[in-house]
C-alpha atoms as a PDB file:
ATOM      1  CA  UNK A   1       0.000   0.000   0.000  1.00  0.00           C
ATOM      2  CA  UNK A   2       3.184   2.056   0.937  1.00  0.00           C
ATOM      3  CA  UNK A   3       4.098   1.706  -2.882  1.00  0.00           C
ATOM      4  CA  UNK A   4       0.668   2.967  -4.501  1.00  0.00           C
ATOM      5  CA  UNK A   5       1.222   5.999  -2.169  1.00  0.00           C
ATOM      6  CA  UNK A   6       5.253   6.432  -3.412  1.00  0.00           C
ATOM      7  CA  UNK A   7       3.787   6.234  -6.808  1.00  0.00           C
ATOM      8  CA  UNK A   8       1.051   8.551  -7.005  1.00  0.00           C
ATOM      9  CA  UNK A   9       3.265  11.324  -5.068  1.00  0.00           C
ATOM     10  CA  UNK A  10       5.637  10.777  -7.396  1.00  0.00           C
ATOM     11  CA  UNK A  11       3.132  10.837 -10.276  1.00  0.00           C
ATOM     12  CA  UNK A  12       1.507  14.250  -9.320  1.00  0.00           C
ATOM     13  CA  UNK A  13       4.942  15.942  -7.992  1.00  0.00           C
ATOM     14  CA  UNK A  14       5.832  17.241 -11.888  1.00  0.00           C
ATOM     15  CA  UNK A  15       2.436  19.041 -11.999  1.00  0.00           C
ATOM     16  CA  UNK A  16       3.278  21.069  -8.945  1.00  0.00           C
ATOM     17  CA  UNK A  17       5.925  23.553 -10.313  1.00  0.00           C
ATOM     18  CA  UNK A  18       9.168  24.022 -12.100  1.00  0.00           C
ATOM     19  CA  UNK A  19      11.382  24.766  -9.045  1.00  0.00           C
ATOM     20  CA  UNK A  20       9.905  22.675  -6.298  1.00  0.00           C
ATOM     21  CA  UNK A  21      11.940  19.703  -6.776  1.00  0.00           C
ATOM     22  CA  UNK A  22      15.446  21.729  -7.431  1.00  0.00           C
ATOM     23  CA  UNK A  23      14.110  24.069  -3.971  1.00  0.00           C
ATOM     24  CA  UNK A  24      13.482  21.228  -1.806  1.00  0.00           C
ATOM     25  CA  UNK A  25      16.752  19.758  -2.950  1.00  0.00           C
ATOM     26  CA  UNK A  26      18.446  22.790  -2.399  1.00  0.00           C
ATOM     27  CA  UNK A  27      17.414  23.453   1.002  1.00  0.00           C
ATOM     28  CA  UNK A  28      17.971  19.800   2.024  1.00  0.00           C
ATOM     29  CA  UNK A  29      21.633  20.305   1.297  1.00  0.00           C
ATOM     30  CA  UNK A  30      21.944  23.471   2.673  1.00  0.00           C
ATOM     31  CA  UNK A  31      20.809  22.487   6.032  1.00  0.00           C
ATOM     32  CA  UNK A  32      23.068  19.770   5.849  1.00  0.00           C
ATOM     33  CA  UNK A  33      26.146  21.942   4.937  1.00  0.00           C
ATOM     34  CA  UNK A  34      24.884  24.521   7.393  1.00  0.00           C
ATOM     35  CA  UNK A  35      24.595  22.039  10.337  1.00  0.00           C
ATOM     36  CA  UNK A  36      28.048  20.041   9.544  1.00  0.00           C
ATOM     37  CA  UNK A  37      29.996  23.596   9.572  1.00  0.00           C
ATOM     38  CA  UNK A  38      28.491  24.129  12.809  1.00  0.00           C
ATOM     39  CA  UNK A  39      29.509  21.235  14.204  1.00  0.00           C
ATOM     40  CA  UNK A  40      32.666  21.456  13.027  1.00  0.00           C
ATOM     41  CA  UNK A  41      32.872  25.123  14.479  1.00  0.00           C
ATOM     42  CA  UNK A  42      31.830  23.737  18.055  1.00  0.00           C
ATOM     43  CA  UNK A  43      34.201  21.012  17.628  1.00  0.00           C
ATOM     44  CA  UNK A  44      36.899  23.141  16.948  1.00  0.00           C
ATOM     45  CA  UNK A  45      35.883  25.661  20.581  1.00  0.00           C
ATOM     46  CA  UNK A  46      35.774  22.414  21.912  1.00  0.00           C
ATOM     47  CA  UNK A  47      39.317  21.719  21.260  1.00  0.00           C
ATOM     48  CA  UNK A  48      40.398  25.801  22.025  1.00  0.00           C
ATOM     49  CA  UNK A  49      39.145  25.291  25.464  1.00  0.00           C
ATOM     50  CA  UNK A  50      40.507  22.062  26.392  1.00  0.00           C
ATOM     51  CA  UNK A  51      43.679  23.997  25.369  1.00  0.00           C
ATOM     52  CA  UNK A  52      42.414  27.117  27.764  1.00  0.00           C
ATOM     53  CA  UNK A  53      41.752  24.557  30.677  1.00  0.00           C
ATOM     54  CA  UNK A  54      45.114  22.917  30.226  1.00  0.00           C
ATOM     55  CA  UNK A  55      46.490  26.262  31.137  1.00  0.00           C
ATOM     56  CA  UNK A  56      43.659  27.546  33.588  1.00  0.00           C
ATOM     57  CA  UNK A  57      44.811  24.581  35.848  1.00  0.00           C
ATOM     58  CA  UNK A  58      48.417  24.561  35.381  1.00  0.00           C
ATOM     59  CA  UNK A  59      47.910  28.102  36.367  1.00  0.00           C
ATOM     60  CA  UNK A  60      46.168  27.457  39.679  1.00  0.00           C
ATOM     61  CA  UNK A  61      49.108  24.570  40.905  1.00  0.00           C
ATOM     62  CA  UNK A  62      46.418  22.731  41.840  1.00  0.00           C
ATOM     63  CA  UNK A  63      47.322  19.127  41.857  1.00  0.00           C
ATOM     64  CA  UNK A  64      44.229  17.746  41.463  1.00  0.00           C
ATOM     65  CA  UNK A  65      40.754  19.832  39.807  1.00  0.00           C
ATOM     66  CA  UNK A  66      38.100  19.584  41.775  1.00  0.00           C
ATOM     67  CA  UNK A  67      34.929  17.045  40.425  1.00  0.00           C
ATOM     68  CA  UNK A  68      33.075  18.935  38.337  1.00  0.00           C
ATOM     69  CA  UNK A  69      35.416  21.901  37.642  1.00  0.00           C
ATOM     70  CA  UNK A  70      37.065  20.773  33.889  1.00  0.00           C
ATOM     71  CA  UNK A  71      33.376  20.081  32.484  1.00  0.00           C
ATOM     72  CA  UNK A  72      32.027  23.042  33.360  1.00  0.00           C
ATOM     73  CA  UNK A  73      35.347  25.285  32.536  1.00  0.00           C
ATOM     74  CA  UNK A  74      35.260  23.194  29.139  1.00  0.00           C
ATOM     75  CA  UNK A  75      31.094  23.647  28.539  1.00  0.00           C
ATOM     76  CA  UNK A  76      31.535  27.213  30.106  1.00  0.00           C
ATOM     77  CA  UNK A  77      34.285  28.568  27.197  1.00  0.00           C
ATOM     78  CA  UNK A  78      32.503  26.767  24.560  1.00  0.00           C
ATOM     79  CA  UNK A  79      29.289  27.765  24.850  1.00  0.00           C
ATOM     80  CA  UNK A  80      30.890  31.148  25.252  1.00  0.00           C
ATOM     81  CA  UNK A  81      32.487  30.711  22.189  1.00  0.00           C
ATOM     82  CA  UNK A  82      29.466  28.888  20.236  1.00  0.00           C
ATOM     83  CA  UNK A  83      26.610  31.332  21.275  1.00  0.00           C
ATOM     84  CA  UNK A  84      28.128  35.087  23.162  1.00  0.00           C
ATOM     85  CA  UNK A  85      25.494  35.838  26.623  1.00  0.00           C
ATOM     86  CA  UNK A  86      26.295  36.847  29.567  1.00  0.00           C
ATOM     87  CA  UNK A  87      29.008  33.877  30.923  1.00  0.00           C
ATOM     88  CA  UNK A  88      25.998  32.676  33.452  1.00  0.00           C
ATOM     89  CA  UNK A  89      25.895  28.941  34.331  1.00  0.00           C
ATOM     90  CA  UNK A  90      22.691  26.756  32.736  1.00  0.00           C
ATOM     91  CA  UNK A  91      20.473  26.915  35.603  1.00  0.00           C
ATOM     92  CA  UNK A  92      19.577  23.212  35.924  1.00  0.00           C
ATOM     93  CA  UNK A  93      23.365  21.437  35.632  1.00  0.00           C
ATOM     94  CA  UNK A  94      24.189  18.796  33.268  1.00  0.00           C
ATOM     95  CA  UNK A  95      22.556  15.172  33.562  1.00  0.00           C
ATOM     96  CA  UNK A  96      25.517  13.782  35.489  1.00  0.00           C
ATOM     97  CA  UNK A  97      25.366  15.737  38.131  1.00  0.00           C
ATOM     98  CA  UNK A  98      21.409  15.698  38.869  1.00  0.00           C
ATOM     99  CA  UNK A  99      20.775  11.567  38.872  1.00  0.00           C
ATOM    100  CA  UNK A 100      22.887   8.788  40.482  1.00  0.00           C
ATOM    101  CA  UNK A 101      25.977   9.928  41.790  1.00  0.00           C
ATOM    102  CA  UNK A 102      24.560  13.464  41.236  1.00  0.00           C
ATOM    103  CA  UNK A 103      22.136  13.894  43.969  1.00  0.00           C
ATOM    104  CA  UNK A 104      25.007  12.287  46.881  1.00  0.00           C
ATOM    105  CA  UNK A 105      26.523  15.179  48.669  1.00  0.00           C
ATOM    106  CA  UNK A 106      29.741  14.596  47.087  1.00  0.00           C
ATOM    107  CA  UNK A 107      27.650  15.035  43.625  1.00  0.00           C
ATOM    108  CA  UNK A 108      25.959  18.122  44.912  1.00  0.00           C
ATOM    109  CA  UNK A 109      29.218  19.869  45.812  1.00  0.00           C
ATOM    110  CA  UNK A 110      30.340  18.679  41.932  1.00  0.00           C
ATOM    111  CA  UNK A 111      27.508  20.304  40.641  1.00  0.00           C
ATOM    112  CA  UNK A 112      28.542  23.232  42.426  1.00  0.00           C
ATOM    113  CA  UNK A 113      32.012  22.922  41.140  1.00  0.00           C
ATOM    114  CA  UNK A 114      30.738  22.754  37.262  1.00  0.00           C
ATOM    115  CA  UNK A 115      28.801  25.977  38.353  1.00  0.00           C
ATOM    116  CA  UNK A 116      31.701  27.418  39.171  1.00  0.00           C
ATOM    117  CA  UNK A 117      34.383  26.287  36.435  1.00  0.00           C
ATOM    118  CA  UNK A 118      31.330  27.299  33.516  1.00  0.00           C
ATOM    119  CA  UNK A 119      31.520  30.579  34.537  1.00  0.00           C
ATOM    120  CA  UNK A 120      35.508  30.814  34.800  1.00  0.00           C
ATOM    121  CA  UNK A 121      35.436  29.262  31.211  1.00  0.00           C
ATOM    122  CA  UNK A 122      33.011  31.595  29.984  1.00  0.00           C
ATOM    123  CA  UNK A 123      35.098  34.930  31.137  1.00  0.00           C
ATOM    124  CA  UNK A 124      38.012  33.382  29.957  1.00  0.00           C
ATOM    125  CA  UNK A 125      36.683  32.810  26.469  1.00  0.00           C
ATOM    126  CA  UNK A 126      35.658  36.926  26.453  1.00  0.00           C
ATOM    127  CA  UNK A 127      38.696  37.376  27.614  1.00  0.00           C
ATOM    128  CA  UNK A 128      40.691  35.673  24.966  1.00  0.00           C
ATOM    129  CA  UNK A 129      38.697  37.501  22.811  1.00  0.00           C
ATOM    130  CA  UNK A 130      38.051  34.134  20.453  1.00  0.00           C
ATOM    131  CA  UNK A 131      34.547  34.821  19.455  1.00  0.00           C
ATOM    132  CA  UNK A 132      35.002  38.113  17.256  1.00  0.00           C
ATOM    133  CA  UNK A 133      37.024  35.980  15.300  1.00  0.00           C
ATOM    134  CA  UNK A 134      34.366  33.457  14.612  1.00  0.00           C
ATOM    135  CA  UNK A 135      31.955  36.274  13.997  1.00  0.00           C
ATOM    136  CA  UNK A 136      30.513  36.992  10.348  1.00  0.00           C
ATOM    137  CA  UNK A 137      30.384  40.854  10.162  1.00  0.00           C
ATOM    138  CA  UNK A 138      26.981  42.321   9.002  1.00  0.00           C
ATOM    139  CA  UNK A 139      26.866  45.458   7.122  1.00  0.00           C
ATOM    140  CA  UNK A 140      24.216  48.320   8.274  1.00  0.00           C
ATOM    141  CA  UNK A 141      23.312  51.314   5.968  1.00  0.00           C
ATOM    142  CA  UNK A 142      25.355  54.246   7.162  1.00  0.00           C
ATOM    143  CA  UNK A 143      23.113  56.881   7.955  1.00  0.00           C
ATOM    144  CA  UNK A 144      23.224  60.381   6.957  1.00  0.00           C
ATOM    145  CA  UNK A 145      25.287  62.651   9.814  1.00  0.00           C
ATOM    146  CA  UNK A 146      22.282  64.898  10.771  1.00  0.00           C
ATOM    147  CA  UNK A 147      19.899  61.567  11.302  1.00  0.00           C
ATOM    148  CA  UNK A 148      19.538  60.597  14.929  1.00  0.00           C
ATOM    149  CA  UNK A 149      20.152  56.766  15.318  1.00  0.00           C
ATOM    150  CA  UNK A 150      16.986  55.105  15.918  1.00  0.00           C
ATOM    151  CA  UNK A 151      14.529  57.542  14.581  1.00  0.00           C
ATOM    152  CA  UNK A 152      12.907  56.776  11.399  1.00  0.00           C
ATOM    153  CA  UNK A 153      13.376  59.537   8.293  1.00  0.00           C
ATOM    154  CA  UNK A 154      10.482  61.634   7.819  1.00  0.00           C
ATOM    155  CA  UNK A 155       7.838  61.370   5.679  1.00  0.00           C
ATOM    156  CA  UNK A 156       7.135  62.633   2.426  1.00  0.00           C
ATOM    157  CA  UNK A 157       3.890  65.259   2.834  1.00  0.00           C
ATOM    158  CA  UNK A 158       1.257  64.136   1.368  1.00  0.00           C
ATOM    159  CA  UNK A 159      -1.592  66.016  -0.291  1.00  0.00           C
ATOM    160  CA  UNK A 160      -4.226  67.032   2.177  1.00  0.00           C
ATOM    161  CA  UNK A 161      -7.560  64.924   1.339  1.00  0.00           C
ATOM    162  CA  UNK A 162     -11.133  66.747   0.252  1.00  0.00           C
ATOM    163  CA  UNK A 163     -13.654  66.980   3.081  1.00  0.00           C
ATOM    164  CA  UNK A 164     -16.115  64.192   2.795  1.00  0.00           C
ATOM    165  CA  UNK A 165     -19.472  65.454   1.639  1.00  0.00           C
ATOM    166  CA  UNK A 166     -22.568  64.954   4.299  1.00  0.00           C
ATOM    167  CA  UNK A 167     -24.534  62.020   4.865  1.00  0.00           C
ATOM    168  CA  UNK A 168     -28.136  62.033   3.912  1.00  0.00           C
ATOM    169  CA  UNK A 169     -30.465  63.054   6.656  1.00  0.00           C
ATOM    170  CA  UNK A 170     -33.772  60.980   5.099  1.00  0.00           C
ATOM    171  CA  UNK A 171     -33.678  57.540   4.066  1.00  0.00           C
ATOM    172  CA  UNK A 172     -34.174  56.839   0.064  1.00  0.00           C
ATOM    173  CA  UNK A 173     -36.114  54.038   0.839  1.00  0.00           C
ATOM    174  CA  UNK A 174     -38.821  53.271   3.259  1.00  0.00           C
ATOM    175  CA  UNK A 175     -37.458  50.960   6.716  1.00  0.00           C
ATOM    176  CA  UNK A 176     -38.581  47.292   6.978  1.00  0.00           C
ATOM    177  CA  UNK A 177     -41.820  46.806   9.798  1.00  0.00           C
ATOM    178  CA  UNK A 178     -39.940  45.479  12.589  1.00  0.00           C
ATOM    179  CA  UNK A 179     -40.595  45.799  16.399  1.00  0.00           C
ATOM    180  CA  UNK A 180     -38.448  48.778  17.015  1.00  0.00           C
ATOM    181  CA  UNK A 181     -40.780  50.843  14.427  1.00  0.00           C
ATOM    182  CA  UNK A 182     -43.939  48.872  16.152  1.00  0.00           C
ATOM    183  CA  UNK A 183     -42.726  50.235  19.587  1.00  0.00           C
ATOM    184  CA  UNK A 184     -43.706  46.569  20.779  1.00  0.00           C
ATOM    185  CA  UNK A 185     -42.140  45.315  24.043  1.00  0.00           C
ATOM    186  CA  UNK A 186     -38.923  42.767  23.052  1.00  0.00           C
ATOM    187  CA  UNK A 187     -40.016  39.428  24.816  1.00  0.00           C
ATOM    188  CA  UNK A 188     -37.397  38.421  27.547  1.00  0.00           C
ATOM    189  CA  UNK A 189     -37.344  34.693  28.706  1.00  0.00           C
ATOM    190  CA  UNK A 190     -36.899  33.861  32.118  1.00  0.00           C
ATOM    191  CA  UNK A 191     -33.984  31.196  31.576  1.00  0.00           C
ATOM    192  CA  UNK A 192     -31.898  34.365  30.505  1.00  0.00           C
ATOM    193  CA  UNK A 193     -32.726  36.448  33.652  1.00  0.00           C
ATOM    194  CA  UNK A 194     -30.248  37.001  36.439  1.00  0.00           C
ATOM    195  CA  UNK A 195     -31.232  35.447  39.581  1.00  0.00           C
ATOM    196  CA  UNK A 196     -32.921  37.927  41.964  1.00  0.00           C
ATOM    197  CA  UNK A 197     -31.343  38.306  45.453  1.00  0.00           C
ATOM    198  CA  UNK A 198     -28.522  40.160  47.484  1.00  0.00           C
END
């Protein structure tokens, strides 16, 4: 049944435009492209902040890193690197550190830890200064010197419109009998009264 279905969408698929086979193709490969450089891109941060960690701890003679501390310095400088903000920690941790092991005191204190060494990672990213290098620049219209920024340019004036002529006082043609010209009562049901009472 799968087959009839393959068939007759592939039967009816010419009559639906020059360019939708070549567009659908195009933007299939596109997003493919687009999402293989990206991973590519955070696979390459990746690699610039194990780097920056490597030195982070040889810097701070500690002699072991706290649990905890390397993934979040690691996560911290690449997601720095991958997406700007404002070098704050996620505010639920990563799945390691919230089942298992994760909710011991030991893997509280971690979590605390990856807290910690995401936000060193992140302000060491903007401080290396990395991610305008993996920026794409965008271009703006220069505006003219005596435009404020922000402020739209004025509008053209436009031709001031006739005054609309009156509307006519009598009606051309006689009203339909209803109640309102019968001054009869409008019936009002009980079911759509409001219940009387305080």
């Amino acid at each position: 049944m799968a087959w009839h279905r393959l068939i007759v969408l592939l039967g009816i698929m010419p009559s639906c435009g020059c360019t939708l086979i070549s567009r659908s193709v195009y933007n299939i490969n596109y997003e493919k492209e687009m999402r293989a450089d990206l991973a590519d891109k955070s696979a390459e941060h990746r690699k610039l902040a194990q780097q920056a960690w490597l030195e982070f701890w040889c810097s701070s003679r500690d002699v072991v890193p706290d649990a905890g501390m390397a993934e979040g310095f690691v996560d911290g400088f690449t997601d720095y690197l991958d997406a700007g903000g404002v070098a704050e920690p996620p505010s639920v941790p990563p799945n390691q550190f919230r089942f298992g092991k994760g909710t011991s005191p030991s893997g509280r204190m971690a979590a605390g830890r990856y807290a910690e060494g995401f936000t060193a990672g992140a302000h060491a990213a903007r401080a290396s200064g990395l991610r305008e290098t993996s920026l794409m620049p965008v271009y703006l219209p220069i505006a003219s010197p005596n435009m404020e920024i922000g402020t739209p340019p004025a509008a053209k004036p436009t031709e001031a419109l006739p005054t609309p002529r009156p509307l006519p006082t009598k009606p051309t043609q006689p009203a339909p009998m209803g109640r309102q010209q019968l001054n009869e009562p409008v019936p009002v049901f009980p079911a759509y009264l409001p219940p009387a009472g305080p």
